[in-house]
Protein backbone atom coordinates (compact mmCIF):
# COMPACT_ATOMS: atom_id res chain seq x y z
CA UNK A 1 -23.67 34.77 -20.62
CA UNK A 2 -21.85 35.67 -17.24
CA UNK A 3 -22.84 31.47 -16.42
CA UNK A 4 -21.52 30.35 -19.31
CA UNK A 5 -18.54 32.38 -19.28
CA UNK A 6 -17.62 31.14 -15.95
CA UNK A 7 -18.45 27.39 -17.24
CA UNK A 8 -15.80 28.18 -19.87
CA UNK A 9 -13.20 29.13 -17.02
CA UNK A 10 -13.85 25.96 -14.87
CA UNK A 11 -13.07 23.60 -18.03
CA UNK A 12 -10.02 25.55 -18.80
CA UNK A 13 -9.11 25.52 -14.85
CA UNK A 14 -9.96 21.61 -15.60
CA UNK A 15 -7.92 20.77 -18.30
CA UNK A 16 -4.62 22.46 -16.46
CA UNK A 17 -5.43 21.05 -13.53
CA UNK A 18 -4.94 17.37 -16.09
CA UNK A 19 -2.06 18.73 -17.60
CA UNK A 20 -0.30 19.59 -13.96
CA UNK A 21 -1.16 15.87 -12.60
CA UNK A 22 -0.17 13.89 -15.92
CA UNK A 23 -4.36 12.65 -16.32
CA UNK A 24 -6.28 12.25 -18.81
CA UNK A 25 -9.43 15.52 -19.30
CA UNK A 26 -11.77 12.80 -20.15
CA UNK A 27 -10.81 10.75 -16.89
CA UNK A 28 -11.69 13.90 -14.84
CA UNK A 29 -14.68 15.15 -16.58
CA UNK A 30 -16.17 11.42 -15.94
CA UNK A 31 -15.52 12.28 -12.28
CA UNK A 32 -16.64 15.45 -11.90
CA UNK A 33 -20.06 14.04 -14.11
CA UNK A 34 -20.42 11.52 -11.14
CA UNK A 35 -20.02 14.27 -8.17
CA UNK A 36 -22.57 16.56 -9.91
CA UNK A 37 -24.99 13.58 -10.21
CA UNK A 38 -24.76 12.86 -6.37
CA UNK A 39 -25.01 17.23 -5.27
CA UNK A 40 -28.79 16.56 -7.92
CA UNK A 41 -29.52 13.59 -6.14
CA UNK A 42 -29.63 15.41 -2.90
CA UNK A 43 -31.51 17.87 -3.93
CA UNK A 44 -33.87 15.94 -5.46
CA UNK A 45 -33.45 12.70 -3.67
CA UNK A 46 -37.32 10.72 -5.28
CA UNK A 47 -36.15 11.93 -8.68
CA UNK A 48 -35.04 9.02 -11.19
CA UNK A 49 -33.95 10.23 -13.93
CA UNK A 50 -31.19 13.10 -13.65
CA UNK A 51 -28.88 13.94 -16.77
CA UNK A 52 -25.41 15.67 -16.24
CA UNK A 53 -22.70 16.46 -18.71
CA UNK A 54 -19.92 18.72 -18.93
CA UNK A 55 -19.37 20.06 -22.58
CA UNK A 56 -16.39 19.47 -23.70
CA UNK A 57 -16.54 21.86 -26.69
CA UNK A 58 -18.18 24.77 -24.97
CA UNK A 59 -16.59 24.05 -20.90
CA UNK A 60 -20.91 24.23 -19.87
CA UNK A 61 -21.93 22.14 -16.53
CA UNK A 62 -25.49 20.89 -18.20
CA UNK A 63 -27.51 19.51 -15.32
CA UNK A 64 -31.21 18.63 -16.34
CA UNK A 65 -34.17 16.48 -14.25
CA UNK A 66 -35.77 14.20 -16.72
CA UNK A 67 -39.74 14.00 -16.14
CA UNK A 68 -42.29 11.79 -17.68
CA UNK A 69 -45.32 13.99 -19.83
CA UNK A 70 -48.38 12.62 -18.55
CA UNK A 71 -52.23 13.70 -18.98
CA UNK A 72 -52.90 13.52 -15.05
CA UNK A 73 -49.88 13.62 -12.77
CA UNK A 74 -49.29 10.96 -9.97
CA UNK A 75 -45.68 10.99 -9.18
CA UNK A 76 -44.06 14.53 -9.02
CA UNK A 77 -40.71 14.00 -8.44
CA UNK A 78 -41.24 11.81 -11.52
CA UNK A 79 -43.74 13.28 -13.72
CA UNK A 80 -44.90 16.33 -15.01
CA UNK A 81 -48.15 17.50 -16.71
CA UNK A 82 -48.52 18.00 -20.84
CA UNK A 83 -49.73 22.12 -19.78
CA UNK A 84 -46.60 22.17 -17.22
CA UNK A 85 -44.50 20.85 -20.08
CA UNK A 86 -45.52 23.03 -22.69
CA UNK A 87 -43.35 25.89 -20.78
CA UNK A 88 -39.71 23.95 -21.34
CA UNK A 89 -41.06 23.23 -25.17
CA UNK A 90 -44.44 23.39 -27.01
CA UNK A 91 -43.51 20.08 -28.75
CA UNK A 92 -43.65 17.95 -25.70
CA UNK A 93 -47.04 15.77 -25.68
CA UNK A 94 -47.65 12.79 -23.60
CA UNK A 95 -45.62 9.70 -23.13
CA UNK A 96 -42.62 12.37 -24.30
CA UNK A 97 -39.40 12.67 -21.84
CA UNK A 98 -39.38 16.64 -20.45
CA UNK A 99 -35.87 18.18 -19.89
CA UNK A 100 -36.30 20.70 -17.23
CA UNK A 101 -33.16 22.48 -16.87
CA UNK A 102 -31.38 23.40 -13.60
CA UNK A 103 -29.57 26.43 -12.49
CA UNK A 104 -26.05 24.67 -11.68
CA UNK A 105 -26.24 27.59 -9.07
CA UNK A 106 -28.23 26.32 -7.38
CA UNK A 107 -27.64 23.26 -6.05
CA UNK A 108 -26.33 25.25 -2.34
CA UNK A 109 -23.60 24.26 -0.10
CA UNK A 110 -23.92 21.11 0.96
CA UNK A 111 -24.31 19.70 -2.74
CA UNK A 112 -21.35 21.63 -3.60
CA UNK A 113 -19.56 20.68 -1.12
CA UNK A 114 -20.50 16.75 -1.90
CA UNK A 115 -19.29 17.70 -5.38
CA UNK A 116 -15.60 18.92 -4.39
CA UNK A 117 -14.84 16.15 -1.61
CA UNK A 118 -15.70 13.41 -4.53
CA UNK A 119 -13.86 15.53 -7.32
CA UNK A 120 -10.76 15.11 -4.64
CA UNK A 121 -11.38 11.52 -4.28
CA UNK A 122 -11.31 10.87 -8.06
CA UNK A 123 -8.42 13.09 -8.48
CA UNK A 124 -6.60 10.61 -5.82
CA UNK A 125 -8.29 7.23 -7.49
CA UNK A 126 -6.75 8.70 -10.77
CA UNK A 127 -3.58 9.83 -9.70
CA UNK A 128 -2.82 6.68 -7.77
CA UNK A 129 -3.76 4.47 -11.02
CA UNK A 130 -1.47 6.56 -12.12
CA UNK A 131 1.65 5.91 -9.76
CA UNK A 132 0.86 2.36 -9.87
CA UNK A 133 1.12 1.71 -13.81
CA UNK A 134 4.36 4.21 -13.69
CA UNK A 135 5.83 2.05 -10.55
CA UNK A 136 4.24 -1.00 -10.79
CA UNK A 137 8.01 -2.73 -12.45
CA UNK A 138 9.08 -1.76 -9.24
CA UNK A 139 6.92 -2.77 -6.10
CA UNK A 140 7.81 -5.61 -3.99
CA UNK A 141 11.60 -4.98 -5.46
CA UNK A 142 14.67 -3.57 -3.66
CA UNK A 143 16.42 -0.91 -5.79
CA UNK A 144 19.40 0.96 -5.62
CA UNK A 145 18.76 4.92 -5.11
CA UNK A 146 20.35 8.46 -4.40
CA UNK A 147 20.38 10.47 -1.69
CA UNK A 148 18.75 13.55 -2.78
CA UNK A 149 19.02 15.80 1.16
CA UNK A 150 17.90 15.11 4.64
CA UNK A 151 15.97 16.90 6.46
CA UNK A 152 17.61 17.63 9.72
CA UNK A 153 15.24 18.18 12.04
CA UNK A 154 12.69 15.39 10.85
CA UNK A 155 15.52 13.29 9.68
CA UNK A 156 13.36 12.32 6.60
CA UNK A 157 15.35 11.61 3.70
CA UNK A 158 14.53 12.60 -0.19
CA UNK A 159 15.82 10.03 -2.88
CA UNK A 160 15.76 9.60 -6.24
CA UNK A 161 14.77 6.72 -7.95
CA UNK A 162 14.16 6.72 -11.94
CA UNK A 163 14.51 10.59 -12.01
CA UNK A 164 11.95 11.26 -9.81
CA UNK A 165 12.42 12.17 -6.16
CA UNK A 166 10.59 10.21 -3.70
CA UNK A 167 10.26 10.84 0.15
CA UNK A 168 12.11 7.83 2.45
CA UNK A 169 10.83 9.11 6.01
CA UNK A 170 12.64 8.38 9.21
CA UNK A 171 10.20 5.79 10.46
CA UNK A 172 11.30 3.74 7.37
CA UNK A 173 15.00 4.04 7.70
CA UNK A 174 16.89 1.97 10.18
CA UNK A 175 17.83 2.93 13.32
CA UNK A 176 21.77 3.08 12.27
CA UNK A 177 20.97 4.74 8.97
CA UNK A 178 22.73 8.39 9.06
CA UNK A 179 22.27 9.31 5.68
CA UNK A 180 24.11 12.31 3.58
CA UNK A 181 23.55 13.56 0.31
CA UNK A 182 24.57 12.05 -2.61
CA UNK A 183 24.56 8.55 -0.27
CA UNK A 184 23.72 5.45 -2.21
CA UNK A 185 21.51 3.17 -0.34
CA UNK A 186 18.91 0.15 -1.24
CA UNK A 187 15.09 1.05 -0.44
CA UNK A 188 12.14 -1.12 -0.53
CA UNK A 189 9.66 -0.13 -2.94
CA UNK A 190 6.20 -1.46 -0.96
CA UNK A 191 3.44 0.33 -3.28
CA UNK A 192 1.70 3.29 -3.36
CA UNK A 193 0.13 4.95 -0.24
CA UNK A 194 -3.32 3.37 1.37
CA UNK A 195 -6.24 5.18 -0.48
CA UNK A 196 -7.10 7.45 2.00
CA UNK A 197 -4.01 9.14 2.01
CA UNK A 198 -2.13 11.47 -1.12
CA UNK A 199 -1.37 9.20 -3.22
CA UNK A 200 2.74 8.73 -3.18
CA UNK A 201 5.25 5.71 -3.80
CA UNK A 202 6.05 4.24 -0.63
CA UNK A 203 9.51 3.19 0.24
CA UNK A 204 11.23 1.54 3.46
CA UNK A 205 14.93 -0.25 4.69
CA UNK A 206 12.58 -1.54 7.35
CA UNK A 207 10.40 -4.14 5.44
CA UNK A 208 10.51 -7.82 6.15
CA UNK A 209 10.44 -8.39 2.51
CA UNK A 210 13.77 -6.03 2.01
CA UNK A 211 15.66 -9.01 3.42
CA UNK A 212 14.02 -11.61 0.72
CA UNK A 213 14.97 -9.39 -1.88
CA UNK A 214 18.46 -8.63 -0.72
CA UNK A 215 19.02 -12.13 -0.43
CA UNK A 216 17.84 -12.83 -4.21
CA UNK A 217 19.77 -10.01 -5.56
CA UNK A 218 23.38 -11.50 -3.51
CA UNK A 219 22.54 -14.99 -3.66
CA UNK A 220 21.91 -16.59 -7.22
CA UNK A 221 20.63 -20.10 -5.77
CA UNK A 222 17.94 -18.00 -4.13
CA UNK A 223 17.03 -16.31 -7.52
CA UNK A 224 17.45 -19.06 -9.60
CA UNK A 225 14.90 -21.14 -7.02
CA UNK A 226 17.22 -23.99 -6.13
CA UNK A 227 17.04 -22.13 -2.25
CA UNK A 228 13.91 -21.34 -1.05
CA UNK A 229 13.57 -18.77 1.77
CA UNK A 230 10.69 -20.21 3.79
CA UNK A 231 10.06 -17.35 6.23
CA UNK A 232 11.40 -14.16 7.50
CA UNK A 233 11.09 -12.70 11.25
CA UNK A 234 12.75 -9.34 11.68
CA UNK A 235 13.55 -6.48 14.32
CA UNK A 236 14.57 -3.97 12.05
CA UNK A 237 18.52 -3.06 12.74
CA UNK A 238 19.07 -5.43 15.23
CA UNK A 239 18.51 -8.77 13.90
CA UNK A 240 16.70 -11.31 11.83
CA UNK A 241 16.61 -15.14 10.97
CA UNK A 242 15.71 -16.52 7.80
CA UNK A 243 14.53 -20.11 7.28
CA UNK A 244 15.54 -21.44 4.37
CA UNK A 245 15.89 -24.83 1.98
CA UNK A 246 17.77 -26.31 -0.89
CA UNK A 247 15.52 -28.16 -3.73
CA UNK A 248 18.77 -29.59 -4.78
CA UNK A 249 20.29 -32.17 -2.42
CA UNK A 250 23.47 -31.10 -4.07
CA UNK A 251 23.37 -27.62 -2.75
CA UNK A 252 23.95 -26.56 0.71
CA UNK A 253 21.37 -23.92 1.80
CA UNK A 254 23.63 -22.49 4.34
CA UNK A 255 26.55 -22.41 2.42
CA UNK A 256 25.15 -20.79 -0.44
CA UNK A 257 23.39 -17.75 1.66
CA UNK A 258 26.73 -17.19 3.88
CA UNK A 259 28.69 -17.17 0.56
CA UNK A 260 32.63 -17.76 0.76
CA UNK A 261 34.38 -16.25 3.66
CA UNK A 262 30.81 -15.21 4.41
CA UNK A 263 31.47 -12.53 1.52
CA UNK A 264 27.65 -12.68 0.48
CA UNK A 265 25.91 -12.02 4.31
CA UNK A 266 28.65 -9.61 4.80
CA UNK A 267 27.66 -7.52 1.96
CA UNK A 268 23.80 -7.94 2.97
CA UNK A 269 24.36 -7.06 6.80
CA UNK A 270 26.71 -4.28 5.79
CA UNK A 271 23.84 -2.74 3.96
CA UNK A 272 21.41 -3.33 6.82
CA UNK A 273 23.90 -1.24 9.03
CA UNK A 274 25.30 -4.78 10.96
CA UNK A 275 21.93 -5.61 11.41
CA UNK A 276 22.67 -9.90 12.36
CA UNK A 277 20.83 -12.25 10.26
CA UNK A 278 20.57 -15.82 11.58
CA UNK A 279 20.09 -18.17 8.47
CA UNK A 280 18.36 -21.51 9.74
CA UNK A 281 17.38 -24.87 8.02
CA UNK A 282 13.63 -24.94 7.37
CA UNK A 283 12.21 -28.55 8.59
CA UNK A 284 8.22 -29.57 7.79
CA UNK A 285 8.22 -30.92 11.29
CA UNK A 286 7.17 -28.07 13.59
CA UNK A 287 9.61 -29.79 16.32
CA UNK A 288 13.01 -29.55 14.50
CA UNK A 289 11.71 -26.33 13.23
CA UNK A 290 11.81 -24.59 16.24
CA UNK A 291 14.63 -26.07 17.61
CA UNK A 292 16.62 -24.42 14.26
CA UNK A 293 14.70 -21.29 14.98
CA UNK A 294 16.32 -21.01 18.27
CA UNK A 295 19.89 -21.56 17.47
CA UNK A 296 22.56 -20.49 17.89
CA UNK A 297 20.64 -22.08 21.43
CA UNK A 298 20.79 -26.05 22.11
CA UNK A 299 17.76 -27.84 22.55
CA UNK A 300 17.04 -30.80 24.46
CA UNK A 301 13.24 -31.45 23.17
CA UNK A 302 9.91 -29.63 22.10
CA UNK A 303 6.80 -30.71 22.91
CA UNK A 304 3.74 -29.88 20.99
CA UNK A 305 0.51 -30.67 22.97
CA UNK A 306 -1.82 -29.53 20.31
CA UNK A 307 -0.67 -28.29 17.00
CA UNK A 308 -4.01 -27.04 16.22
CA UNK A 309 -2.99 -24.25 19.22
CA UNK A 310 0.27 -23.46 17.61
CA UNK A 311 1.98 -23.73 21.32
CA UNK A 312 4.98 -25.18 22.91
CA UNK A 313 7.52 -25.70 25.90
CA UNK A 314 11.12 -26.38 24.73
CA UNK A 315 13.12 -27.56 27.45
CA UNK A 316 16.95 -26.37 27.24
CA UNK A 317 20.25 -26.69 28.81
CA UNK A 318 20.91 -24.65 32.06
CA UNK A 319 23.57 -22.33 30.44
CA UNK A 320 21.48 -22.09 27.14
CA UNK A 321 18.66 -20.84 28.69
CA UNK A 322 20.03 -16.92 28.49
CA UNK A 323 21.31 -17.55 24.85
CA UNK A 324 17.85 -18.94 24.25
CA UNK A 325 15.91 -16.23 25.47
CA UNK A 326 18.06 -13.75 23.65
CA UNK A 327 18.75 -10.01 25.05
CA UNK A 328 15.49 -8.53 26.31
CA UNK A 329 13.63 -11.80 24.59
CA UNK A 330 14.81 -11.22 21.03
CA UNK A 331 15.88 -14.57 20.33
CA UNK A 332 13.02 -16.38 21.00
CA UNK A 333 10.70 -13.38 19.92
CA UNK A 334 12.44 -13.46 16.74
CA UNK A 335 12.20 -17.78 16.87
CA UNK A 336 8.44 -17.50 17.40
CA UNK A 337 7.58 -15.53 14.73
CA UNK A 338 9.72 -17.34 12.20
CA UNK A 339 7.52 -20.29 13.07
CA UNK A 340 4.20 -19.20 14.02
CA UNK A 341 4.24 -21.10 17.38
CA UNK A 342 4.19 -19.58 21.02
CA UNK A 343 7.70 -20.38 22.49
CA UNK A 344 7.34 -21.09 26.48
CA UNK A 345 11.12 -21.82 27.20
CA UNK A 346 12.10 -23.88 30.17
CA UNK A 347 15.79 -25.25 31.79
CA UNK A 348 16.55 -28.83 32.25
CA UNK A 349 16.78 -28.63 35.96
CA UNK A 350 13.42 -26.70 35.86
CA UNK A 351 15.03 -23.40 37.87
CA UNK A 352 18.10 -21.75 36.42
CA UNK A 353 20.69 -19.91 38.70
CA UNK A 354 23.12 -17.85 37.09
């Protein structure tokens, strides 16, 4: 009775433990079905046949061994004997399946404790299905949200987005960002957290893909398809260059992503806390390519030895060679990653004195 009893308390401890998370009993019970299975299976590791149910009517863990009735036993862990059998039931006879109960007791500590860490796990696999069907509208999409409180020692910031209050931590936010309650700021919504991890929406201002989406939220060529954003390289805060092209002849690529009097950039690089953002005309040749990807540099030539290696030496003007390079290398860090080539940059004269 005391068993059962306490059976009767772990389903109701179950189905709040559903009703707190927003999942399904049944979705649960399947799990916890699976993580007794495995704590048997270890206990009886040469045993086939293993049946385990939780009752949903009555909350009781049933946990049985199936065994074979046979006349002369050969397999233990597999079979029993028709005199052996005769103490579960006096029906059984052989060729007859035996249901030898187990004492759900007794299983010990290690099978237990196999049995909780896979409970967790499938309270994470089902939690994250979960966030993923709620959120899935939004991943991969940049979306206005409020500025619930910072923390100020961690600087982490809680938002809201769709009444719910989501956690944008300081490693996502840009290094200019000084948030304040009741801010309104644009976040990228990147999934939910890897699986080994609580699951949680993920959010950042520090994603490549937050300047795509800017971009096709400011610039309606770029949403409508006629410009095509060919490739993003970023340093979060500082700068980034965008390669871009028009599928229209009629439509300037440029043009459209600067906006009048720059008006739609503006907007973008305000947002991005003056973060610069170099917009550059993408080319299929690899050599006009880069020499876009270095602007606002000059260049005199590229030359691509092998384009299997993805390598080459630009040679540039000797008072273009700083502007080139870019402060600490960011320009033609920034240029190399935008086109997938290493960048070896060289003057004309071959030294440079300045």
């Amino acid at each position: 009775m005391a068993a059962n009893e306490k059976n009767v308390s772990f389903y109701e401890a179950l189905k709040m433990l559903a009703e707190e998370k927003g999942i399904e009993p049944e979705l649960l019970i399947e799990k916890i079905e699976t993580a007794v299975g495995i704590a048997v299976k270890k206990e009886y590791p040469r045993c086939e046949n293993v049946k385990y149910t939780v009752n949903e009517r009555t909350g009781a863990l049933e946990v049985a061994l199936l065994k074979e009735v046979v006349e002369e036993v050969e397999d233990e862990a597999n079979q029993i004997s028709a005199e052996e059998a005769k103490k579960y039931s006096k029906r059984y006879k052989p060729g007859d399946t035996c249901i030898i109960p187990l004492d759900t007791m007794h299983f010990g500590r290690i099978a237990a404790q196999t049995a909780k860490q896979v409970m967790k796990q499938g309270i994470k696999d089902v939690e994250r299905s979960k966030l993923v069907e709620q959120w899935g509208e939004l991943q991969n999409e940049a979306v206005s949200v409020k500025v619930l409180k910072v923390e100020p020692a961690t600087g982490n910031a809680t938002v809201e987005i769709k009444g719910n209050e989501v956690m944008l931590f300081r490693s996502e936010q840009l290094p200019g960002d000084e948030l304040h309650e009741n801010d309104m700021i644009k976040v990228y919504v990147s999934g939910a957290s890897p699986a080994d991890r609580r699951p949680m929406l993920r959010i950042s201002r520090t994603n490549r893909d937050f300047i795509k989406r800017l971009f096709e939220q400011e610039v309606p060529e770029i949403f409508e398809g006629i410009v095509e954003i060919k490739s993003i390289s970023r340093e979060p805060g500082q700068r980034s260059k965008m390669a871009v092209v028009s599928n229209d002849p009629n439509v300037d690529p440029l043009g459209a992503c600067i906006g009048p009097q720059r008006s739609r950039i503006s907007k973008i690089c305000d947002e991005l806390c003056g973060e610069k953002i170099d917009i550059v005309i993408y080319n299929d040749d690899p050599c006009e390519f880069i020499k876009q990807a270095l602007k606002p540099a000059d260049v005199i030539s590229v030359d691509i030895p092998d384009e299997e290696v993805k390598s080459c030496t630009v040679l540039v003007p000797d008072n273009q060679l700083s502007l080139a390079i870019g402060n600490k290398g960011q320009n033609a860090k920034l240029a190399a990653k935008l086109t997938g080539y290493k960048i070896d940059i060289k003057p004309e004269s071959g030294f440079f004195e300045g």
